[in-house]
N, C-alpha and C. Protein backbone atom coordinates (compact mmCIF):
# COMPACT_ATOMS: atom_id res chain seq x y z
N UNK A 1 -14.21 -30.83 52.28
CA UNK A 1 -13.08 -31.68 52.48
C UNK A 1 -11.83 -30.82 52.44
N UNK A 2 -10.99 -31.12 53.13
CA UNK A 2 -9.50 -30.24 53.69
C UNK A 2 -8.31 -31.22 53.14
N UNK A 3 -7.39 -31.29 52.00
CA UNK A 3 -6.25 -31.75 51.90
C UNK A 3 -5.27 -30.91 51.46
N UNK A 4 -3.96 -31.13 52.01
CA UNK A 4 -3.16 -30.06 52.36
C UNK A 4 -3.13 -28.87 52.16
N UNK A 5 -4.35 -28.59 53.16
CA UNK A 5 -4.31 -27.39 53.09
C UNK A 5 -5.18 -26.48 52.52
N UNK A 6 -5.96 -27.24 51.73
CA UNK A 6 -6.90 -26.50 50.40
C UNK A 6 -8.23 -27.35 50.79
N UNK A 7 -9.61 -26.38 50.34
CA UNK A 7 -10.60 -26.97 51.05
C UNK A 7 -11.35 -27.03 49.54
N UNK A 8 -12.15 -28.27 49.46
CA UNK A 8 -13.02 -28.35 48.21
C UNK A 8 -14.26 -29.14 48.89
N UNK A 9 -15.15 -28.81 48.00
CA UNK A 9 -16.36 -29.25 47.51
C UNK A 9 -16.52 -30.20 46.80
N UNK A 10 -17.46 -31.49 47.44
CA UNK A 10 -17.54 -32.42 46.65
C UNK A 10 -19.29 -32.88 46.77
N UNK A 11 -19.86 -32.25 45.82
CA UNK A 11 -21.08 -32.68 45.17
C UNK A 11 -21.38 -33.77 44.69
N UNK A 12 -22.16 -35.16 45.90
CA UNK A 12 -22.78 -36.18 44.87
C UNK A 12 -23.99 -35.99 44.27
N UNK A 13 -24.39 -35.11 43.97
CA UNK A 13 -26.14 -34.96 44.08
C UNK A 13 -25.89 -34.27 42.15
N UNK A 14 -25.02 -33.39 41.91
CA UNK A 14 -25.11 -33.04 40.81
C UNK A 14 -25.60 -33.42 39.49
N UNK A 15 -25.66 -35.03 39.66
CA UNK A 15 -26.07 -35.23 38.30
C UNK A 15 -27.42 -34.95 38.03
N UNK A 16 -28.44 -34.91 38.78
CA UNK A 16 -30.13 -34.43 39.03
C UNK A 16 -29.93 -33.22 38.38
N UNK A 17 -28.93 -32.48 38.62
CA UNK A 17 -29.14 -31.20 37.52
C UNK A 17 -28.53 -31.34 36.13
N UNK A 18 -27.90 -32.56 35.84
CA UNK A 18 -27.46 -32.79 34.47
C UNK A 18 -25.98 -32.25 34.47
N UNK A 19 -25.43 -32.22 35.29
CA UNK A 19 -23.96 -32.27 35.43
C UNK A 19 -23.42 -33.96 35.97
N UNK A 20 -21.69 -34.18 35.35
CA UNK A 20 -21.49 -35.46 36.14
C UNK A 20 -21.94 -35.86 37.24
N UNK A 21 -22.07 -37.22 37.55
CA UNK A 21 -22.26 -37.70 38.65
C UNK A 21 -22.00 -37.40 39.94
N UNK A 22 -20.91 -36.61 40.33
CA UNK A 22 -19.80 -36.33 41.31
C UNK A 22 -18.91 -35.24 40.74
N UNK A 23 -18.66 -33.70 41.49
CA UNK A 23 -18.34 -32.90 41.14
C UNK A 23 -17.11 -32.47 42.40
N UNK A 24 -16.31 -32.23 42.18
CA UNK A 24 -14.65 -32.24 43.02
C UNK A 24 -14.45 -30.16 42.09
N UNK A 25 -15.03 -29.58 43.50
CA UNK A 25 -14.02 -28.59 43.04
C UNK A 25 -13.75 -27.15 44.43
N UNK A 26 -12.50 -26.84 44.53
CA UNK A 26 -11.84 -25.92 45.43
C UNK A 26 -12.77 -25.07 45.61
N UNK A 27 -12.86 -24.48 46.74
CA UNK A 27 -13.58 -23.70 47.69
C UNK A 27 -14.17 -22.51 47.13
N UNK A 28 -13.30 -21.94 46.57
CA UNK A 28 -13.02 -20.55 46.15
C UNK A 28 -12.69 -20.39 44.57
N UNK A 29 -13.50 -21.55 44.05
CA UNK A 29 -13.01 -21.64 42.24
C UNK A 29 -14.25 -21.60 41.65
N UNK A 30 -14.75 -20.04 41.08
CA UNK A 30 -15.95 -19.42 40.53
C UNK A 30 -16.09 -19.86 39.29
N UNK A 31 -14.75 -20.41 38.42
CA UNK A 31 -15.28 -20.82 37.46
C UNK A 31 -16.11 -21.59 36.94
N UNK A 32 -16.36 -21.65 35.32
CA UNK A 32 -17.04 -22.59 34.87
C UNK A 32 -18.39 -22.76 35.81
N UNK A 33 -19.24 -24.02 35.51
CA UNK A 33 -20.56 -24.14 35.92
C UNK A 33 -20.19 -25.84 36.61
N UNK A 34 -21.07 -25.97 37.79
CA UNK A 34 -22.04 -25.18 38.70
C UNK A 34 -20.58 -24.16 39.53
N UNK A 35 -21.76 -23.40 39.53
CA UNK A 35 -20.86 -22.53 41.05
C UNK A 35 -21.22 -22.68 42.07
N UNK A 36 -20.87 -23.04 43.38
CA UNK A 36 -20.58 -22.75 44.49
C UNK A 36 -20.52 -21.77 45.19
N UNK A 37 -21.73 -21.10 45.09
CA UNK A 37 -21.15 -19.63 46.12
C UNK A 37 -21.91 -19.81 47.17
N UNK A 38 -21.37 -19.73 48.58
CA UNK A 38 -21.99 -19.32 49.66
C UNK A 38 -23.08 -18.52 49.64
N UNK A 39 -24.24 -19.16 50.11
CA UNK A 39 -25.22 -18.21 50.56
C UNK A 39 -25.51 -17.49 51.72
N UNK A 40 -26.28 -16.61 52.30
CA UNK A 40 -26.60 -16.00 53.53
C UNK A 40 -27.67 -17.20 54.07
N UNK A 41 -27.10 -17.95 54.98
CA UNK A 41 -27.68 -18.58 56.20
C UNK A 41 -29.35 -17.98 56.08
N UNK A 42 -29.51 -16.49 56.83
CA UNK A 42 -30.26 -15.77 57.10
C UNK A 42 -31.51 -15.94 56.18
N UNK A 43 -31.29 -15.75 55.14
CA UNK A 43 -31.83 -15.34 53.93
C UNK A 43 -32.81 -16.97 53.81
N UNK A 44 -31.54 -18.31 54.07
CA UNK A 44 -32.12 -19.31 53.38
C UNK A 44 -33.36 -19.65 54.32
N UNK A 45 -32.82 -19.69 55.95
CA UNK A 45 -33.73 -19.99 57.00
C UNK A 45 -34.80 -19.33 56.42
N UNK A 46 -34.92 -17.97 56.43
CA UNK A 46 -36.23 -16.95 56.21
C UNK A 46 -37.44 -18.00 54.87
N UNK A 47 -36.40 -18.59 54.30
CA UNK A 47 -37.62 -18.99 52.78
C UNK A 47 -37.90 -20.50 53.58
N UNK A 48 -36.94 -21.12 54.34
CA UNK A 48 -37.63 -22.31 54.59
C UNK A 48 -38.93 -22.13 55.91
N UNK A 49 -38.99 -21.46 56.49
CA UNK A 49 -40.10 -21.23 57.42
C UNK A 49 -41.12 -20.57 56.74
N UNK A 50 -41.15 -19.57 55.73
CA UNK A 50 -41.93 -19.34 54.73
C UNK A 50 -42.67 -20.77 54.41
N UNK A 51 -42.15 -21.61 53.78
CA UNK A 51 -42.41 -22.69 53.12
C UNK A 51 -42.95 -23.61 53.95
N UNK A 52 -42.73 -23.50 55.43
CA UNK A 52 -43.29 -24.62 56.24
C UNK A 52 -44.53 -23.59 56.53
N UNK A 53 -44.70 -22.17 57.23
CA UNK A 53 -45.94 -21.60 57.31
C UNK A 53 -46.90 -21.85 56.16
N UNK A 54 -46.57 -21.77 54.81
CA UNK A 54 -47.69 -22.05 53.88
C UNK A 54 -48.00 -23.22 53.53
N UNK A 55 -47.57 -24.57 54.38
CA UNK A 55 -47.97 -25.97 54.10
C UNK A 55 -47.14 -26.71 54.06
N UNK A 56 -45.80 -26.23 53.37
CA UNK A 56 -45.19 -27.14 52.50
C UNK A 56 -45.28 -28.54 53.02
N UNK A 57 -45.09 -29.47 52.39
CA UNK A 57 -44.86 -31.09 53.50
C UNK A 57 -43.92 -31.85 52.37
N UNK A 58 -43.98 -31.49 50.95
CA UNK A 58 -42.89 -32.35 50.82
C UNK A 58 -43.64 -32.95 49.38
């Protein structure tokens, strides 16, 4: 999400890991827990086709 100017992250899913319900935080703000860091695309594709070659279904 983009408001003036500043881009944040808004996590509804967080509470499954035992954080609040709904988590509101700026793009680029490492602090504190959970973090947010960008992953490599590359990297993630590579483990999910892994995971579909060895069965996975769910």
């Amino acid at each position: 999400m983009n408001f003036e100017e500043v881009q944040y992250y808004i996590d509804i899913t967080s509470e499954q890991f035992g954080f609040h319900p709904y988590i509101v935080k700026r793009v680029n703000d490492i602090t504190g827990w959970p973090r947010y860091i960008p992953g490599d695309q590359e990297t993630v594709d590579s483990h999910l086709e892994q995971l579909l070659r060895d069965g996975y279904t769910e």
